[in-house]
Protein backbone atom coordinates (compact mmCIF):
# COMPACT_ATOMS: atom_id res chain seq x y z
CA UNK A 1 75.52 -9.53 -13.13
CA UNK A 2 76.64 -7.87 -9.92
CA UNK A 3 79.46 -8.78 -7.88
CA UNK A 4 80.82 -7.54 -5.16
CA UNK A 5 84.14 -8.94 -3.41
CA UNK A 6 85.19 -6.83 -0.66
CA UNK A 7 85.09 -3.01 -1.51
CA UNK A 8 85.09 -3.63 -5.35
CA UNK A 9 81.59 -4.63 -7.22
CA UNK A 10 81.83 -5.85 -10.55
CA UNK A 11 79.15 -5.03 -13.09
CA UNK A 12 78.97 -7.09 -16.29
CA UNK A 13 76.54 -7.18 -18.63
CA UNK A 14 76.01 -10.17 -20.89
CA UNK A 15 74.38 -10.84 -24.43
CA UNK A 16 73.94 -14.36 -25.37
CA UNK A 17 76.90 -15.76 -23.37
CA UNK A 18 79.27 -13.30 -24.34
CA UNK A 19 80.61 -10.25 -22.22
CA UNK A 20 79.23 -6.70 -24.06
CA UNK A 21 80.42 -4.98 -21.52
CA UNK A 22 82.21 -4.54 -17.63
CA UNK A 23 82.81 -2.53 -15.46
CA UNK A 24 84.28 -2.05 -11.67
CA UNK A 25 83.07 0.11 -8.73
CA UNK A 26 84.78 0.54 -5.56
CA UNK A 27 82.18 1.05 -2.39
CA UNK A 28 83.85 2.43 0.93
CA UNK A 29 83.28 -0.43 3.81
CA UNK A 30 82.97 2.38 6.48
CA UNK A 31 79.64 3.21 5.27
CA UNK A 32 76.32 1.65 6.51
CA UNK A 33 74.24 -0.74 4.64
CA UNK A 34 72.06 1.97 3.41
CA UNK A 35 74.51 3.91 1.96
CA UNK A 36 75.95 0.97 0.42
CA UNK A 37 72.94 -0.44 -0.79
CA UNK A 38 71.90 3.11 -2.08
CA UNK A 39 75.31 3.55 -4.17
CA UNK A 40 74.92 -0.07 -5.50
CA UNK A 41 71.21 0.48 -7.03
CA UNK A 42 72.63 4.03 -8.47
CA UNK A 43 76.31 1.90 -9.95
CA UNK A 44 73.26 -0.54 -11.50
CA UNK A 45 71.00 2.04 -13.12
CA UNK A 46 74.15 4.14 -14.39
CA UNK A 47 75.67 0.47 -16.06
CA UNK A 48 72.07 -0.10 -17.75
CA UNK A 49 72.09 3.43 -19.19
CA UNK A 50 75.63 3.08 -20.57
CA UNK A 51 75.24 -0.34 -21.70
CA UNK A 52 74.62 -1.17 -25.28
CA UNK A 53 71.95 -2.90 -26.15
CA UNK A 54 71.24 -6.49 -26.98
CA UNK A 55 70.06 -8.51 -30.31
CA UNK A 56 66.76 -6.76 -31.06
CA UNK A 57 67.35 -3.47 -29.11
CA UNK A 58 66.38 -5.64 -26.25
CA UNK A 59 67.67 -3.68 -23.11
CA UNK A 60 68.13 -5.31 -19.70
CA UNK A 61 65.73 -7.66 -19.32
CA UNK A 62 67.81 -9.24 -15.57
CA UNK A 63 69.98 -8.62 -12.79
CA UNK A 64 71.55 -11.29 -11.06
CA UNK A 65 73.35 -10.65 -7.62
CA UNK A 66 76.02 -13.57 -7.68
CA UNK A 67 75.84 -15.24 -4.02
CA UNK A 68 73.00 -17.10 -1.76
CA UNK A 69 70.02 -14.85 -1.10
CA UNK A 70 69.91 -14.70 2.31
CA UNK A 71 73.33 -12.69 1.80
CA UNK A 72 71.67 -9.99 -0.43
CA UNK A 73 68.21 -9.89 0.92
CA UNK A 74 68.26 -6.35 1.90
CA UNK A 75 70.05 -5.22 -1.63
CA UNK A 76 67.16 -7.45 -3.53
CA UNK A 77 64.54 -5.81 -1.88
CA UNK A 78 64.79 -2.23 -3.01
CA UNK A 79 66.41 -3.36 -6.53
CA UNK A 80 63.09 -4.76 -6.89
CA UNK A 81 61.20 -1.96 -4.87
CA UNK A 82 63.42 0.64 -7.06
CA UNK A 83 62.38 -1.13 -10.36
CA UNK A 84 58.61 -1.15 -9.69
CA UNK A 85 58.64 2.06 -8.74
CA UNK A 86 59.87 3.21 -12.28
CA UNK A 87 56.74 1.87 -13.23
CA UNK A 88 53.37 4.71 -13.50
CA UNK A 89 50.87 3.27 -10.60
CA UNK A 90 53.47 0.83 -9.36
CA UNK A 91 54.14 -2.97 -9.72
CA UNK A 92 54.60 -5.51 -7.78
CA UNK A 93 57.77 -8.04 -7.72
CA UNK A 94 55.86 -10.69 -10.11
CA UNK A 95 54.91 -7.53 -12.23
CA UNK A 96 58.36 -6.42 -12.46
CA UNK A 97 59.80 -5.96 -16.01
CA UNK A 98 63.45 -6.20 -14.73
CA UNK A 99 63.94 -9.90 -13.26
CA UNK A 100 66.19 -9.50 -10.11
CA UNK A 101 67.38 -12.59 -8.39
CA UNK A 102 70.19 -14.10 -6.68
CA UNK A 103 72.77 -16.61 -8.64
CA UNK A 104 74.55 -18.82 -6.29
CA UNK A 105 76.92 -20.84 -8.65
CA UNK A 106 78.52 -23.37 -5.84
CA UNK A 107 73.93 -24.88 -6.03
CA UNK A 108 74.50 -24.26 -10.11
CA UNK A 109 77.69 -26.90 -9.84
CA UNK A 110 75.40 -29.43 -7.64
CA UNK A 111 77.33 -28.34 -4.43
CA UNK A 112 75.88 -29.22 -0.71
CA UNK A 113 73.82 -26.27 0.32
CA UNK A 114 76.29 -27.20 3.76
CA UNK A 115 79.81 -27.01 1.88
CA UNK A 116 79.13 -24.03 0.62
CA UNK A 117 81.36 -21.23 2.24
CA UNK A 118 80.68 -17.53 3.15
CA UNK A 119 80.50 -14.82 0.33
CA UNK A 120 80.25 -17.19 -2.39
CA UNK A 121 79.62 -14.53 -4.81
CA UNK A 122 83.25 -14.26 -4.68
CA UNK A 123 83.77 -17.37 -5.64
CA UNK A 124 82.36 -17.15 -9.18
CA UNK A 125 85.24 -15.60 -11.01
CA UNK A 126 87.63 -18.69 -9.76
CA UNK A 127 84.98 -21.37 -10.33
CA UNK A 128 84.26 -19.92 -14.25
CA UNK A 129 87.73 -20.32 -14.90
CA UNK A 130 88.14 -23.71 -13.50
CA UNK A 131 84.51 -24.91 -15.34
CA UNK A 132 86.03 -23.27 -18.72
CA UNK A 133 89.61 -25.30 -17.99
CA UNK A 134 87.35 -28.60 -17.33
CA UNK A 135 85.26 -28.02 -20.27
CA UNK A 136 88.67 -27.43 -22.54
CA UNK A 137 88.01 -23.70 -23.61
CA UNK A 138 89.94 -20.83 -23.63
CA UNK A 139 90.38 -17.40 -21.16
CA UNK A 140 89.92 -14.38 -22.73
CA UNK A 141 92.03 -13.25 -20.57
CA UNK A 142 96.06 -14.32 -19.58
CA UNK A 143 95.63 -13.73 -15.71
CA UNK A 144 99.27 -15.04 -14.92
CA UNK A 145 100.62 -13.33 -17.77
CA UNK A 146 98.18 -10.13 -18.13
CA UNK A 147 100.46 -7.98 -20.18
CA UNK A 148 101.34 -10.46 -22.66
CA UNK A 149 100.39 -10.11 -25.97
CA UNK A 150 97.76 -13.26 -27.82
CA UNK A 151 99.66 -15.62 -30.11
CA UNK A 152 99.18 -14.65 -33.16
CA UNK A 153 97.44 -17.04 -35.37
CA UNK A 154 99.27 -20.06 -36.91
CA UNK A 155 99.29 -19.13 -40.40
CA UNK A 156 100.67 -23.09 -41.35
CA UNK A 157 97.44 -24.26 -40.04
CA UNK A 158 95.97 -21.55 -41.61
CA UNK A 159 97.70 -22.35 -45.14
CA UNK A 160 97.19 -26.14 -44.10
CA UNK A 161 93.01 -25.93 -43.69
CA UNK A 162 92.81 -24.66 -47.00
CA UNK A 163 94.88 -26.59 -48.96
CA UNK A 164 93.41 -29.72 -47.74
CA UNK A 165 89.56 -28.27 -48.16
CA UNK A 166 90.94 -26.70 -51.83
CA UNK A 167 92.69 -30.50 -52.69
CA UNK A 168 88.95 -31.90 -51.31
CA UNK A 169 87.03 -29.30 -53.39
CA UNK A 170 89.09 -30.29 -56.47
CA UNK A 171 89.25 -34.02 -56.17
CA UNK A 172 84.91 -33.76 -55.66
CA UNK A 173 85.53 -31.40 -59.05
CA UNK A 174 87.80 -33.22 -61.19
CA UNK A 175 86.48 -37.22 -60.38
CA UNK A 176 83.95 -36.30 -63.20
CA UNK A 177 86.48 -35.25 -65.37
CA UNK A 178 88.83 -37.86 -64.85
CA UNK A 179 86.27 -40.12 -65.36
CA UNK A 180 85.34 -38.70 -69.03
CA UNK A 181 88.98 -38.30 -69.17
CA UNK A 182 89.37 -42.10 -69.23
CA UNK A 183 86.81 -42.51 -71.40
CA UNK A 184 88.02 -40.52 -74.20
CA UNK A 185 91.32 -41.89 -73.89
CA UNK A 186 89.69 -45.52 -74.16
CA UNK A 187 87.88 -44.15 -77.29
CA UNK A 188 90.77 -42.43 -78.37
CA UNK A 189 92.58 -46.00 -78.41
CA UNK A 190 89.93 -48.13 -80.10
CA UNK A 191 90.36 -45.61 -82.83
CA UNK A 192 93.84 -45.42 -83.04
CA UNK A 193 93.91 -49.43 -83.41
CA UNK A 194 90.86 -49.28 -86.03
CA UNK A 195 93.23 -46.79 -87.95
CA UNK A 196 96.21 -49.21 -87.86
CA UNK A 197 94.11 -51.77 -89.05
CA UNK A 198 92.67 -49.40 -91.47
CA UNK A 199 96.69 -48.59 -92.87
CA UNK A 200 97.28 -52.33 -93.12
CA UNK A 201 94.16 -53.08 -95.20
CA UNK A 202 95.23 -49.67 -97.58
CA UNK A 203 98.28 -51.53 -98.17
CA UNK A 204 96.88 -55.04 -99.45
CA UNK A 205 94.05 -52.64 -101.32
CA UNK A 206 97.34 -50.35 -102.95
CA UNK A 207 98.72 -53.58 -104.04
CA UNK A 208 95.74 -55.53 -105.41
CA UNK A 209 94.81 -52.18 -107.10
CA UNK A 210 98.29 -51.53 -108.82
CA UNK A 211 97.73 -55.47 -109.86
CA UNK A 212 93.96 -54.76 -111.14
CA UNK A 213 95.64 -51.40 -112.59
CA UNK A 214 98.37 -53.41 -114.52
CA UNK A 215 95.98 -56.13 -115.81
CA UNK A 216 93.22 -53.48 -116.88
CA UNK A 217 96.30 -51.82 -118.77
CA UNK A 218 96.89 -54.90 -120.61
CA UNK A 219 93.28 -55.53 -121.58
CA UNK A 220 92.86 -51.89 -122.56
CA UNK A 221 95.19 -52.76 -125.34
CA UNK A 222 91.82 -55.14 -126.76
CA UNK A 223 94.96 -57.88 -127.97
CA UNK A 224 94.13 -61.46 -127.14
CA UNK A 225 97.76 -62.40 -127.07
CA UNK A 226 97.24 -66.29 -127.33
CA UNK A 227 95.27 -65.85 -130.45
CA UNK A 228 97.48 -63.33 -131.88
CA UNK A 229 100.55 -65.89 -130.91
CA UNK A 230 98.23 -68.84 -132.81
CA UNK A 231 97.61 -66.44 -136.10
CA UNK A 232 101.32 -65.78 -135.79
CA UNK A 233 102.42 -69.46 -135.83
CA UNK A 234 100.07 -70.48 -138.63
CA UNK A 235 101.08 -67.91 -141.04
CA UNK A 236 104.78 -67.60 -140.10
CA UNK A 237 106.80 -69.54 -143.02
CA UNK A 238 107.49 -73.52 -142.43
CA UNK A 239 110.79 -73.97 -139.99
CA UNK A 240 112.96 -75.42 -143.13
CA UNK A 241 112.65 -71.85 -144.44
CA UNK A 242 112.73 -69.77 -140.73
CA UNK A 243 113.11 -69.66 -137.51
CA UNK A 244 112.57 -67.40 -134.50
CA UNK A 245 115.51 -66.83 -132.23
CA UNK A 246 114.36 -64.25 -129.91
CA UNK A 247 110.40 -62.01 -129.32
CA UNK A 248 109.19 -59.47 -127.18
CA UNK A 249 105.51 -58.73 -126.44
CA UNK A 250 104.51 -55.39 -126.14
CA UNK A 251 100.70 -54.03 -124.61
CA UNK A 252 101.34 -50.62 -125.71
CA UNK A 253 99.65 -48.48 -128.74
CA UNK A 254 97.47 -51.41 -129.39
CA UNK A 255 100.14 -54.26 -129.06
CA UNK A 256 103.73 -54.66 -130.49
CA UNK A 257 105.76 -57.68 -131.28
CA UNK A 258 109.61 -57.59 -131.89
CA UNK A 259 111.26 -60.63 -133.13
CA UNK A 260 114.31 -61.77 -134.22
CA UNK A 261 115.05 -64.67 -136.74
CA UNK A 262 116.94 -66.52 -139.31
CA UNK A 263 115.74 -67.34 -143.26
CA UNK A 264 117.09 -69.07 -145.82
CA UNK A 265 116.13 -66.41 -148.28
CA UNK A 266 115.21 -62.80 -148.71
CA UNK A 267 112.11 -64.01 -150.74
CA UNK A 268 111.06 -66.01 -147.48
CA UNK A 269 110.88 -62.79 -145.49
CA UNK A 270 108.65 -60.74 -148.18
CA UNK A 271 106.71 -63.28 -148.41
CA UNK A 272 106.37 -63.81 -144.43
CA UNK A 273 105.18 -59.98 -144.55
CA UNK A 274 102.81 -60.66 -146.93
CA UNK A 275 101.11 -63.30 -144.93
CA UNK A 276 101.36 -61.28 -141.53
CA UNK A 277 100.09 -58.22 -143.00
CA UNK A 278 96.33 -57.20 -142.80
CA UNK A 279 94.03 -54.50 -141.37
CA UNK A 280 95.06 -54.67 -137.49
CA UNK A 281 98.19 -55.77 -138.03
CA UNK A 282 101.59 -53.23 -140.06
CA UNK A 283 104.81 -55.63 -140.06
CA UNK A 284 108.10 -53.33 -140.33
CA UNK A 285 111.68 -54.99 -141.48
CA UNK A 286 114.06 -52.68 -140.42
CA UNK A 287 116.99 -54.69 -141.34
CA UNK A 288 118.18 -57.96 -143.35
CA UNK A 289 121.70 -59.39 -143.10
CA UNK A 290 123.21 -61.88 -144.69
CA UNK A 291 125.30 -64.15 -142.61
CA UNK A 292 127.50 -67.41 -142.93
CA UNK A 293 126.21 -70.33 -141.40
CA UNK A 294 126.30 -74.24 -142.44
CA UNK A 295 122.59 -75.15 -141.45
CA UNK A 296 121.46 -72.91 -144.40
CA UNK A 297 119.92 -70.10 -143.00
CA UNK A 298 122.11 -67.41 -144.03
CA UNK A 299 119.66 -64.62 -144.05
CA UNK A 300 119.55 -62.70 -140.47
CA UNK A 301 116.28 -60.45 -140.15
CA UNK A 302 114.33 -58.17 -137.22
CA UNK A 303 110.97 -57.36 -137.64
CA UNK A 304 108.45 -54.99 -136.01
CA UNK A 305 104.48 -56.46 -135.95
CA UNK A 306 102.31 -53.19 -134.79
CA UNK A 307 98.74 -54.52 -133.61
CA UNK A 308 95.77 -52.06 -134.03
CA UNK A 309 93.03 -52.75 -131.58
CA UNK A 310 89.58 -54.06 -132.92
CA UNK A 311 87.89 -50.55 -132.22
CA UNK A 312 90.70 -48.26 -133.60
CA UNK A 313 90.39 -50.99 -136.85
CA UNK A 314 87.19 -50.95 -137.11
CA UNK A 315 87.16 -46.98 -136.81
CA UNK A 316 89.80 -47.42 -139.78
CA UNK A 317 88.45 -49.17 -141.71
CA UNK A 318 84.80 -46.98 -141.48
CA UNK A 319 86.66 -44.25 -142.80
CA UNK A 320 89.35 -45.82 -145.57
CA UNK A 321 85.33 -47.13 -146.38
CA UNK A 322 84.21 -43.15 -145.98
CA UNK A 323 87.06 -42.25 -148.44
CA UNK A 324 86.25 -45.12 -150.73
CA UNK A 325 83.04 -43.83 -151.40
CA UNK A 326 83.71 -40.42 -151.92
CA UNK A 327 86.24 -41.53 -154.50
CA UNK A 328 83.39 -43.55 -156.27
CA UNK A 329 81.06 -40.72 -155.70
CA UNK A 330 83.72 -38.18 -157.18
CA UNK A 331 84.46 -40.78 -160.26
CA UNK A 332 80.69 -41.07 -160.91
CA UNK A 333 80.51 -37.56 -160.90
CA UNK A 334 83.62 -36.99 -163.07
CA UNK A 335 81.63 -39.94 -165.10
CA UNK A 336 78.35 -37.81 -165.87
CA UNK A 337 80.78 -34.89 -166.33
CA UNK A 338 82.80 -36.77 -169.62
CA UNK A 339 79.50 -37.71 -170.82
CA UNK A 340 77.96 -34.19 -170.92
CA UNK A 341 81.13 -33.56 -172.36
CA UNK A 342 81.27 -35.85 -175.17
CA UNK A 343 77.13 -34.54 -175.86
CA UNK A 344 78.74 -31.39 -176.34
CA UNK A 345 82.35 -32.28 -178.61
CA UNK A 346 84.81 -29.40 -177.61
CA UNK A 347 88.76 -28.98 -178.08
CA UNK A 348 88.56 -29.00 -174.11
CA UNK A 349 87.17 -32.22 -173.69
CA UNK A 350 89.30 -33.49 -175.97
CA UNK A 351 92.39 -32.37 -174.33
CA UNK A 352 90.94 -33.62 -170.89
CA UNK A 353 90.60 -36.81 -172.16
CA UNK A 354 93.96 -37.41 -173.22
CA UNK A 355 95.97 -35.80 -170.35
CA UNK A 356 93.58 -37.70 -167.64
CA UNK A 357 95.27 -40.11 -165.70
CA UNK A 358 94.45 -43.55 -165.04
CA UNK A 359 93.57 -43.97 -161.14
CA UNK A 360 94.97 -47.17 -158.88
CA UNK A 361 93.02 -48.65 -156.24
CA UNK A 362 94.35 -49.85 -153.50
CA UNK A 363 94.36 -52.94 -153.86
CA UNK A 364 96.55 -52.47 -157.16
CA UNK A 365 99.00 -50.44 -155.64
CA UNK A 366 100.09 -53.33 -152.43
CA UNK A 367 100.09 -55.86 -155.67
CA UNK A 368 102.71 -53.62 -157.53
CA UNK A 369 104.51 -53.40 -153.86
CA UNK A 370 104.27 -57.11 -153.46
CA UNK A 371 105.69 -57.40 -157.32
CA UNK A 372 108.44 -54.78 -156.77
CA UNK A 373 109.40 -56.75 -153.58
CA UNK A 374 109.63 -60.17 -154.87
CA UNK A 375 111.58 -58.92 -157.76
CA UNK A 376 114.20 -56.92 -155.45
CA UNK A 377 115.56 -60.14 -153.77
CA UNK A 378 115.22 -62.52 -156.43
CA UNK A 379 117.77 -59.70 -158.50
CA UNK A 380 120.00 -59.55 -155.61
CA UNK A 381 120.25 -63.22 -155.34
CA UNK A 382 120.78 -63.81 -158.95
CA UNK A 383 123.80 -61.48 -158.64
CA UNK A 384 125.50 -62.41 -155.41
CA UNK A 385 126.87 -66.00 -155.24
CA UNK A 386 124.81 -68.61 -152.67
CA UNK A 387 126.42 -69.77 -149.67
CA UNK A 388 126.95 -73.46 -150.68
CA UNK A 389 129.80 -72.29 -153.19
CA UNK A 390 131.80 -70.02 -151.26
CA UNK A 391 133.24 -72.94 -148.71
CA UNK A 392 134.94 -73.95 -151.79
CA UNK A 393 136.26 -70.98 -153.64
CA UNK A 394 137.90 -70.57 -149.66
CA UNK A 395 139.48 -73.90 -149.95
CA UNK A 396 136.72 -76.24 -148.22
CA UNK A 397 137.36 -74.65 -145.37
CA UNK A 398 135.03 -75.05 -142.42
């Protein structure tokens, strides 16, 4: 773009709407029009040399004389003779690689062709700035203020812009997450109240299991305490002869039962062992005391019943039967043994004979128990006075 206000001529080139580069000539007004044309056309070639190139390595591809044409006729005619000339065999204008025209920017704005003054080539500087100050853009250059330096950039704004496009980026980022957030958390509380519920029903289950554990530790004991209370009442001794003042039922080691009582006579409590006494079932008197009392039962006893369960019985009584047999097995063999033995008459045998003992079965031995028992009290009562007589040795007293 070419210029020219006065003496000065301003050469610009221009990429793309933006300035590449400018540059200012000053032409002497005393010279002719050929002179001045002449020294234009050589300011023109020398900007196009020195100019860089456009997008592409496109160089120069127009030259617009700002103004109406009739006011640069002369100058248009040899740019446009110069530039065909460059060409080998010539060119006319159409031919022309180089466009060269005249720009008149008052007829670019829609201006009267009569309103439009003299020179209006020098016009186009002020009429940029005031289309750039209608359209809202900025100068590149501060005319009023040309040695001022730009603001420098607001570096709040700056700051500002990306916080608000990072806080965008990260609420686009993290709705997702939230989202599965808020789901774990709801699944997170459905468990948490499935394991309260879970504690609560452990509880009741602890309990009902430390009841089911209690109960099957009874019955592991194998005692059927209402039949062993009914065997217990129909062997015990009539009431005029005892009574029970106190019991305690035991489930452990089989089954125990402690009681305390009264009798009228030692003889009633041997023979209330007898009757109690069988294979599941050892009775133990610790201790009988005589006492005073006027209702007659002046005999003060605690016994011990020990239950064996049915299977530990049973097991018992398989091997007192194992041991039973081996004794008849060892007795018939001993047998055969004294009759080979009296075949064959020897000093040995005889001996053997006479220093064998006699063997007791079992059954003998509780009968000489139950003998030595029943004697024991009947001696002692025979030697200490009954109860009846002592009130009156005292005195009759009560």
């Amino acid at each position: 773009m070419v210029n020219r206000v006065g003496e000065d001529v301003d050469l610009t080139v221009v990429d793309a709407g933006h300035v590449v580069f400018s540059r200012s000539v000053r032409v002497p007004a005393q010279d002719n029009n050929e002179a001045i044309t002449s020294r234009l056309m050589q300011e023109i070639r020398r900007t196009m040399m020195v100019a860089p190139h456009g997008s592409g390595n496109r160089g120069v591809e127009a030259v617009y004389l700002l103004g109406r044409e009739e006011e640069h006729a002369e100058l248009l005619a040899v740019i446009r003779r110069e530039f065909a000339s460059d060409r080998p065999g010539g060119a006319d204008d159409h031919t022309s690689d180089v466009d060269v025209s005249a720009f008149d920017v008052f007829a670019s704005l829609g201006v009267d062709h009569e309103a439009i003054p003299k020179n209006s080539g020098s016009y186009a500087a002020l009429l940029g700035m005031l289309r750039t100050e209608a359209d809202g853009g900025t100068h590149p250059f501060d005319f009023l203020n040309p040695r001022k330096p730009p603001k420098p950039p607001d570096r709040k704004r700056i700051m500002m812009l990306v916080g608000g496009l990072a806080l965008v980026a990260a609420v686009v980022f993290a709705y997702p997450l939230y989202e599965e957030y808020q789901d774990n958390q709801a699944t997170i509380d459905g468990l948490m109240s499935e394991i309260k519920e879970a504690k609560a029903s452990e509880k009741t289950i602890k309990k009902q299991a430390a009841i089911a554990a209690t109960l099957s530790k009874w019955e592991s004991g194998g005692v059927n305490w209402l039949n062993e209370l009914q065997t217990f009442s129909t062997r015990f001794p009539p009431p005029r002869d005892a009574m029970v003042l106190r019991m305690a039922l035991s489930s452990s080691r089989g089954g125990i039962i402690t009681f305390n009582g009264l009798a009228r006579d030692p003889a009633v409590v041997t023979r209330m062992e007898l009757d109690l006494r069988d294979d599941t079932h050892d009775i133990q008197t610790p201790r009988v005391q005589e006492r005073v009392q006027e209702n007659g039962y002046t005999w003060q006893f605690e016994t011990k019943v020990s239950m064996t369960p049915p299977k530990a019985a049973s097991k018992e009584s398989e091997k007192s039967a194992e041991k039973s047999s081996g004794k008849k097995e060892k007795t018939k063999s001993d047998e055969k043994k004294s009759s080979a033995a009296d075949k064959k008459p020897t000093s040995k045998s005889k001996t053997a004979k006479k220093t064998a003992p006699a063997k007791k079965t079992p059954s003998d031995e509780t009968e000489d128990e139950t003998t030595q028992s029943s004697k024991k009290p009947a001696e002692d009562s025979k030697d200490k006075p009954s109860t009846d007589k002592q009130p009156a040795e005292k005195g009759g007293a009560k």
